[in-house]
Protein backbone atom coordinates (compact mmCIF):
# COMPACT_ATOMS: atom_id res chain seq x y z
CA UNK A 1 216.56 152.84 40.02
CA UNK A 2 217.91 155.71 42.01
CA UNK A 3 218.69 155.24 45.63
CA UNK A 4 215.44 157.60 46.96
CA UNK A 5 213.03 155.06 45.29
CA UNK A 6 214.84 152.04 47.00
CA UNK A 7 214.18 153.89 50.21
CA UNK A 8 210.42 154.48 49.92
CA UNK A 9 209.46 150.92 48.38
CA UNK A 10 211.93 149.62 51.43
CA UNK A 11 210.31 151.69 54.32
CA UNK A 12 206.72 150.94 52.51
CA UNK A 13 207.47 147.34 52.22
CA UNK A 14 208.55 147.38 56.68
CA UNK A 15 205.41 149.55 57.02
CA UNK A 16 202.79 147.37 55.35
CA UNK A 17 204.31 144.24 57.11
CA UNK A 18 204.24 145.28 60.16
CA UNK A 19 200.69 146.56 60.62
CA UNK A 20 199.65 143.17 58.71
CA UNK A 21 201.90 140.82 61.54
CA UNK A 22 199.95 143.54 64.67
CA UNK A 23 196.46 143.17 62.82
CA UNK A 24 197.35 139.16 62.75
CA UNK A 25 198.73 139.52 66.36
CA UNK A 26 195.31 141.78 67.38
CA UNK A 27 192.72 139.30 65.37
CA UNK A 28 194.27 136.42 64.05
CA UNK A 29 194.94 133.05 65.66
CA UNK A 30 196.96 134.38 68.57
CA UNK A 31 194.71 136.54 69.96
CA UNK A 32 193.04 133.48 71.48
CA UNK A 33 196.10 133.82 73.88
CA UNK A 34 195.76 136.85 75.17
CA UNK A 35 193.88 138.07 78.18
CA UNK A 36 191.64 140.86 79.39
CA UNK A 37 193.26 141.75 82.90
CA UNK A 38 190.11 144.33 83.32
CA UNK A 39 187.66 141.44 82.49
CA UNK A 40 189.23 139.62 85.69
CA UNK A 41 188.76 141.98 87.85
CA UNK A 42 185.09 142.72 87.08
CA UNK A 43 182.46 141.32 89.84
């Protein structure tokens, strides 16, 4: 394989697992853990 197509699957590969671990992260388990700081503050 030449070096160009090592590159793109490489930065594909980092791309696609990132936004899977934030979309985990945003709706997966630990978003039970986060918190709403506006949602505190509303009377």
């Amino acid at each position: 394989m030449e070096t160009s197509t090592l590159v793109t699957i490489f930065i594909s590969g980092l791309l696609v697992n990132f936004t899977g671990y934030a979309l985990y992260t945003a709706f997966g388990q630990p978003s039970q853990q986060l918190r709403d700081p506006i949602e505190e503050h509303e009377d």
